[in-house]
Protein backbone atom coordinates (compact mmCIF):
# COMPACT_ATOMS: atom_id res chain seq x y z
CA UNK A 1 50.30 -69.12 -172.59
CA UNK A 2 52.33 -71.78 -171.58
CA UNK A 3 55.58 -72.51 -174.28
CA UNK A 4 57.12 -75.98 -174.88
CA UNK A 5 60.83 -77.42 -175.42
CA UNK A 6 61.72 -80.90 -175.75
CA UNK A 7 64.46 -82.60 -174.26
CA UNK A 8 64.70 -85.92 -175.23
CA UNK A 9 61.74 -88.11 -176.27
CA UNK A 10 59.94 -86.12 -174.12
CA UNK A 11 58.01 -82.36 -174.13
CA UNK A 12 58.15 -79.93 -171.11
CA UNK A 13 55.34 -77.52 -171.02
CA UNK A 14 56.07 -74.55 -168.24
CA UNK A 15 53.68 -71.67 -166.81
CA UNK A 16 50.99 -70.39 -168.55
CA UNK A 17 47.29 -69.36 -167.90
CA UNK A 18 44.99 -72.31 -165.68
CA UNK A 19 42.59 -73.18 -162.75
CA UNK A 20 41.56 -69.51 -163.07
CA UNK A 21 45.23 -68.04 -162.24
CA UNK A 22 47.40 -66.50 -165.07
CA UNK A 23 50.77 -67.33 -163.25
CA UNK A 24 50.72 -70.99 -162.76
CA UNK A 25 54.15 -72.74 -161.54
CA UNK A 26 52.72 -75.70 -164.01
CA UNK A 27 55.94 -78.27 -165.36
CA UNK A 28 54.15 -80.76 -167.14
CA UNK A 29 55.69 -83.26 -169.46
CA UNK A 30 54.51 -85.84 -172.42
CA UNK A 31 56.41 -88.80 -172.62
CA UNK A 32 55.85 -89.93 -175.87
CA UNK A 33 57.68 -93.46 -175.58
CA UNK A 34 54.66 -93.88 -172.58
CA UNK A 35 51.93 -92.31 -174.11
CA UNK A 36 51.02 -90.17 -171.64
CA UNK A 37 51.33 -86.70 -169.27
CA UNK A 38 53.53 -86.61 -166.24
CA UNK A 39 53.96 -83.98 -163.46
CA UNK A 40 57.51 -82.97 -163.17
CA UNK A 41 59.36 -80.24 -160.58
CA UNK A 42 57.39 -77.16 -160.61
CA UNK A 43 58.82 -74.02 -161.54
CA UNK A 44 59.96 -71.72 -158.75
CA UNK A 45 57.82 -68.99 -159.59
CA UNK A 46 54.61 -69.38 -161.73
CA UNK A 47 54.28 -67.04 -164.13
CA UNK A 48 52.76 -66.63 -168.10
CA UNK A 49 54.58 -66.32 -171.23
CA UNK A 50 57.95 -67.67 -169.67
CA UNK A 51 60.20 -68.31 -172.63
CA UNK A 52 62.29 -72.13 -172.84
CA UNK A 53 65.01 -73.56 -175.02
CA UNK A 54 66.64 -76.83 -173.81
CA UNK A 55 70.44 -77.46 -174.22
CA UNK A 56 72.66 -80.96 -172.90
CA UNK A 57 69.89 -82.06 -170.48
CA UNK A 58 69.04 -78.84 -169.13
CA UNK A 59 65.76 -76.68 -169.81
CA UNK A 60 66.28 -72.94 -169.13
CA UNK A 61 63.08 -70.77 -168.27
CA UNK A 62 63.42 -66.84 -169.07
CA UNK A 63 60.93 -63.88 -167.66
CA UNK A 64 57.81 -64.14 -168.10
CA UNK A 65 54.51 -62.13 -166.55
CA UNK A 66 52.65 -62.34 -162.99
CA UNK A 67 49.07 -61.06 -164.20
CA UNK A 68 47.62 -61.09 -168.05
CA UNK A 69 49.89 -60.27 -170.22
CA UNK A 70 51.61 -57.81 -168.16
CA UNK A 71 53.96 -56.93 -164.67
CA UNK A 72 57.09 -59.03 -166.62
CA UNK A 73 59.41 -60.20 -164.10
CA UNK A 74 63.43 -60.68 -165.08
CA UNK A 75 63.87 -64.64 -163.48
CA UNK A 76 65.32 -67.34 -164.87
CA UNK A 77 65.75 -70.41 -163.94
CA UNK A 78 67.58 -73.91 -165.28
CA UNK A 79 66.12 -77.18 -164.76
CA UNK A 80 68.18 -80.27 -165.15
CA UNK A 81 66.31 -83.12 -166.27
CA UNK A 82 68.10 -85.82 -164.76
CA UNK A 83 67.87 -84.43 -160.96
CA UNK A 84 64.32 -83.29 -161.53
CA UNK A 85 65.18 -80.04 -160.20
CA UNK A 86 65.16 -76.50 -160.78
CA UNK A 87 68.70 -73.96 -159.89
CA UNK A 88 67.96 -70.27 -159.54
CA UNK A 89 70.65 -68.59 -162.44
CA UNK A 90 71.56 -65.01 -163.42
CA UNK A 91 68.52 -62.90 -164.20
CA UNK A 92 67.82 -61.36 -167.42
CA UNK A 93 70.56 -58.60 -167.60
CA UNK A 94 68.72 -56.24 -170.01
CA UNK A 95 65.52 -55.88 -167.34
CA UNK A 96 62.40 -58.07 -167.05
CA UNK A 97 60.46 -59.29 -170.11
CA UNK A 98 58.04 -62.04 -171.03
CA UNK A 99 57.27 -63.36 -174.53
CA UNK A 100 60.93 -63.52 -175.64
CA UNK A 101 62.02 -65.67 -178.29
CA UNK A 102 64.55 -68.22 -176.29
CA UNK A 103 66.44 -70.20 -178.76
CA UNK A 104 69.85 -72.87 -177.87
CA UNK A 105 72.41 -72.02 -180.56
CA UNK A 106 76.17 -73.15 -180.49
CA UNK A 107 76.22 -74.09 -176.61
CA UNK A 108 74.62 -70.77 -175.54
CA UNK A 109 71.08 -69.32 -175.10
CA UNK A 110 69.71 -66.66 -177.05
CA UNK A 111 66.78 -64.17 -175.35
CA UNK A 112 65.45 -62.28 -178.34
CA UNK A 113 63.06 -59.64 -178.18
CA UNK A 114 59.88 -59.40 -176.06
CA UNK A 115 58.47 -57.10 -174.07
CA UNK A 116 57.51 -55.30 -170.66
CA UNK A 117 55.30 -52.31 -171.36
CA UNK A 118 56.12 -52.33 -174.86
CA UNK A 119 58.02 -54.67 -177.49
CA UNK A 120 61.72 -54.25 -177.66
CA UNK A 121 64.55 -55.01 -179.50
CA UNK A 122 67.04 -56.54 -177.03
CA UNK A 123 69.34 -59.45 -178.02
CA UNK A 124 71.31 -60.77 -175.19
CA UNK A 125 72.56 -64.29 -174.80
CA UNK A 126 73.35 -66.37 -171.93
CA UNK A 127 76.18 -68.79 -171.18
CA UNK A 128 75.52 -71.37 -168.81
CA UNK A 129 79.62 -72.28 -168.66
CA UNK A 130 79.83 -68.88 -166.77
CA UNK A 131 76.07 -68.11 -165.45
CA UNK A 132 76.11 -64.71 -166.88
CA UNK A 133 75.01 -62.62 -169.69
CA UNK A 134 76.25 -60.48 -172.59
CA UNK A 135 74.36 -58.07 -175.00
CA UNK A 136 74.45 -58.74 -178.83
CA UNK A 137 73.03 -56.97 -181.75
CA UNK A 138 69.22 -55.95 -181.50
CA UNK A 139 66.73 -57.85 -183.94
CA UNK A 140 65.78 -55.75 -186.64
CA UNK A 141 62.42 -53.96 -185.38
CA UNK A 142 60.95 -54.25 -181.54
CA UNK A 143 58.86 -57.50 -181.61
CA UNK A 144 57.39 -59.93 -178.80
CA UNK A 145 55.37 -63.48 -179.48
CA UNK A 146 57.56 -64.30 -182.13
CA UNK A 147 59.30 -67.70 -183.02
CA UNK A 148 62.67 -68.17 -182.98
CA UNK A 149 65.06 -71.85 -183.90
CA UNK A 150 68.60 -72.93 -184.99
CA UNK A 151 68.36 -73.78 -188.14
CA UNK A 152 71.61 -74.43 -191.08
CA UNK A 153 74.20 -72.53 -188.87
CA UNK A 154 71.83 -69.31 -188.02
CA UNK A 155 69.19 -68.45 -185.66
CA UNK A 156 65.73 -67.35 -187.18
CA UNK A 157 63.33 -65.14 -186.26
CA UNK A 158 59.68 -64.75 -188.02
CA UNK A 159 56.52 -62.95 -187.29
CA UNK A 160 55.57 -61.77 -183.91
CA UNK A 161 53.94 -58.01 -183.00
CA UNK A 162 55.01 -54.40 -181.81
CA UNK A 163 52.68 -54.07 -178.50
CA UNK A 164 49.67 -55.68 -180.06
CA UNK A 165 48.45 -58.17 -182.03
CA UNK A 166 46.65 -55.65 -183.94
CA UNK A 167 50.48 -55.11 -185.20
CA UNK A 168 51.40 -58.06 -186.42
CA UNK A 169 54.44 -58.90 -188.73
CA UNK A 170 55.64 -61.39 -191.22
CA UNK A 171 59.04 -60.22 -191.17
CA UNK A 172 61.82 -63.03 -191.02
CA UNK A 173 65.29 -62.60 -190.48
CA UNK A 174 68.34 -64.31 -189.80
CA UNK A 175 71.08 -64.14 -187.33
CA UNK A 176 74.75 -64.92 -188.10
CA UNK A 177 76.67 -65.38 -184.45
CA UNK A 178 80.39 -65.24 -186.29
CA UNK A 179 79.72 -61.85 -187.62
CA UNK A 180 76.87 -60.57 -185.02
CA UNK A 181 74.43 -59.55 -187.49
CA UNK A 182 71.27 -60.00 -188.95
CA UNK A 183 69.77 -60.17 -192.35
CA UNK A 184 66.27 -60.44 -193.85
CA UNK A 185 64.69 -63.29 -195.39
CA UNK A 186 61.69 -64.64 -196.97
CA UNK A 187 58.81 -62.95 -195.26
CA UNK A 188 56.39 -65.66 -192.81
CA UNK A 189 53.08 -65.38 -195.42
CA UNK A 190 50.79 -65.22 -192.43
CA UNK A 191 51.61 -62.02 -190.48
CA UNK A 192 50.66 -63.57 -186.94
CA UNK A 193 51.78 -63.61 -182.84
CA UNK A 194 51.70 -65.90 -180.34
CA UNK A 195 52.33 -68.79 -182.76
CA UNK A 196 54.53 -72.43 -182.43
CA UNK A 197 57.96 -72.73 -183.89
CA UNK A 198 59.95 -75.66 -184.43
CA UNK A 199 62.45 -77.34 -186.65
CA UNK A 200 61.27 -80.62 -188.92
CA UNK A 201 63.05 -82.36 -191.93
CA UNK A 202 64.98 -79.39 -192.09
CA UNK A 203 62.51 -76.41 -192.25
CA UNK A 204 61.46 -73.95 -189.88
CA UNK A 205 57.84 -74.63 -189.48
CA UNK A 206 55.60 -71.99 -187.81
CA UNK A 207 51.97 -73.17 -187.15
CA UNK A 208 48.88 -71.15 -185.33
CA UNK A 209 48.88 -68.05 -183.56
CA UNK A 210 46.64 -65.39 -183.30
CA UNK A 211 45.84 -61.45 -184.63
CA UNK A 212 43.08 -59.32 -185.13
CA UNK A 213 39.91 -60.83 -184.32
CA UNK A 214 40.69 -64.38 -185.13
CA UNK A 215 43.34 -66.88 -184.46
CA UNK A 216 44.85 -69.23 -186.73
CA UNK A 217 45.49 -72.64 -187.68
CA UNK A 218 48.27 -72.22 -190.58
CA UNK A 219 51.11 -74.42 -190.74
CA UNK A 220 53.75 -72.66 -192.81
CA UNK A 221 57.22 -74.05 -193.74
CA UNK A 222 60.57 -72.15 -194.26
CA UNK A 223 63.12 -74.04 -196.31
CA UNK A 224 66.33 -72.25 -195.96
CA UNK A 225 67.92 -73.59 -199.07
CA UNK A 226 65.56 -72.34 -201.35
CA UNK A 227 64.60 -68.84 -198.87
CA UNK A 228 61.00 -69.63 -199.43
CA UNK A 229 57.95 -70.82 -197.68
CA UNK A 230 55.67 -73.25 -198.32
CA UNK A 231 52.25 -74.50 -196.84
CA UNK A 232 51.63 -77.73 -194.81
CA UNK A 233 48.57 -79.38 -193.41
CA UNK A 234 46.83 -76.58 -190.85
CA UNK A 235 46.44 -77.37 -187.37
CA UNK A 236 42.80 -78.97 -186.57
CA UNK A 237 42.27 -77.06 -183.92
CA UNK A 238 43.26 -72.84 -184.30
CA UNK A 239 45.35 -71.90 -181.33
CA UNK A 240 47.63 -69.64 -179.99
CA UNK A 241 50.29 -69.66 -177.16
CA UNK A 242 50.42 -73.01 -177.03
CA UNK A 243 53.60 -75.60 -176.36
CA UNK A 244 55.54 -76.77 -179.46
CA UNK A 245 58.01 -79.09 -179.90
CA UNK A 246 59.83 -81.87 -182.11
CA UNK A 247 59.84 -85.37 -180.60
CA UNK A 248 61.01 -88.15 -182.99
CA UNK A 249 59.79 -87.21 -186.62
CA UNK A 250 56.79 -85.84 -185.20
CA UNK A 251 55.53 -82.10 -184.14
CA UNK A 252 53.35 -82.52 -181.13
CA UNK A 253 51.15 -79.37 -179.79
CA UNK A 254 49.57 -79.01 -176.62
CA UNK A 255 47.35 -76.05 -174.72
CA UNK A 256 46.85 -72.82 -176.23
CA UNK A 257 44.36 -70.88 -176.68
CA UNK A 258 41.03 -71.33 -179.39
CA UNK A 259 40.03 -67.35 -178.99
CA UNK A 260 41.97 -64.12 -178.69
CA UNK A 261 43.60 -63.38 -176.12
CA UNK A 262 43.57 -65.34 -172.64
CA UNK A 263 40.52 -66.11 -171.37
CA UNK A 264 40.01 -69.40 -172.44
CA UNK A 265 42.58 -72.11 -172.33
CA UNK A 266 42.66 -75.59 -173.87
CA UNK A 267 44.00 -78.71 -172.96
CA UNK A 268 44.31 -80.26 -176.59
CA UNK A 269 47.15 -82.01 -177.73
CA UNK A 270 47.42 -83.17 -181.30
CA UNK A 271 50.41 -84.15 -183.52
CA UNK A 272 51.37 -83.17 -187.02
CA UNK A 273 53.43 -86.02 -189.02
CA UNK A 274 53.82 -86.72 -192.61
């Protein structure tokens, strides 16, 4: 339960589940040009399901939870690479939340959805010119563990649940900033939570995640152009929750989770290419 940005040729993977403790203050990064895993500044206060987006050299940490899946606390936090250091900003104005969709869009940072008790449908974005927060129009239906990117001039949204993963949708829509509104699209064909989201060669590529009794390994590709998915190589190992990011020409995925839910975590990192 630990998400991913990149900044850079590198991957920053922040919180999450480990060592027996569900709110770790974990910062770990994968420098690809080195091969290899280094510690960076932790975050100021551990916690799971804390949401990232990076934007000019900065990575920005929103919410997240303080036991399993639950107690969401409203924090956030910036981290600028260069200093290796983390600055306290303006806390989530809408209340706390973990599993948001966080998503960098036209020099500001989108928190999308998520949940404290239950899902909701809260849209507020942050500007980091002016360290302070503004509500915009609410994503169509109350989700949380969904995926979220900046993609041809929009920001999309696909799958994710309402409360459970036993309510799992497919739904994708799209969000125009100029006009503040949102409009469907091509429905994700796997109905899943809890699953990776990323840009590559132009497509908004979802892969794992979990839902009812299992958890998945599907790698499914949005091509905006042509509003329709397509399939791509699965992952080889089924996760969910796990770190996802673009680095180079290459989607690299680390951690996660092989079962539902959170007991068991997983330190595997592989790398999808074509």
């Amino acid at each position: 339960m630990a998400w991913a940005t990149s900044e850079g040729a590198r991957m920053h993977v922040i919180g999450g589940y480990g060592a027996g403790q569900v709110a770790r203050p974990h910062h770990h990064v994968f420098d690809v040009a080195r091969n290899r895993w280094l510690e960076a500044a932790p975050i100021p206060r551990g916690a799971n399901h804390i949401c990232v987006a990076a934007l000019d050299g900065v990575v920005y940490a929103f919410g997240g939870f303080v036991e399993q899946n639950r107690i969401a606390v409203p924090d956030c936090y910036a981290y600028v690479v260069a200093d290796d250091r983390w600055h306290t900003i303006h806390p989530l104005s809408r209340g706390s939340r973990g599993a948001i969709a966080v998503v960098a869009h036209d020099g500001l940072v989108h928190a999308i959805g998520g949940r404290d008790t239950r899902s909701v449908d809260w849209h507020e974005v942050y500007d980091p010119r002016s360290d302070s927060w503004r509500t915009l129009s609410p994503v169509p239906g109350p989700r949380d563990h969904s995926a979220a990117v900046s993609l041809g001039g929009r920001i999309h949204v696909a799958g994710g649940r309402m409360d459970t993963f036993d309510f799992n949708t497919g739904m994708h829509v799209a969000y125009d900033a100029q006009k503040d509104a949102w409009e469907e699209r091509a429905p994700m064909p796997t109905p899943r939570s809890g699953h990776g989201g990323v840009v590559w060669r132009g497509k908004f590529l979802c892969m794992g995640g979990e839902g009812t009794r299992r958890v998945f390994g599907q790698n499914e590709g949005y091509d905006p152009g042509a509003d329709a998915w397509q399939a791509y190589a699965p992952m080889l190992t089924p996760r969910h929750g796990m770190g996802a990011a673009v680095i180079g020409d290459a989607v690299h995925v680390a951690g996660g989770g092989p079962m539902n839910g959170g007991r068991i975590q997983s330190s595997i990192h592989e790398l999808f290419f074509a």
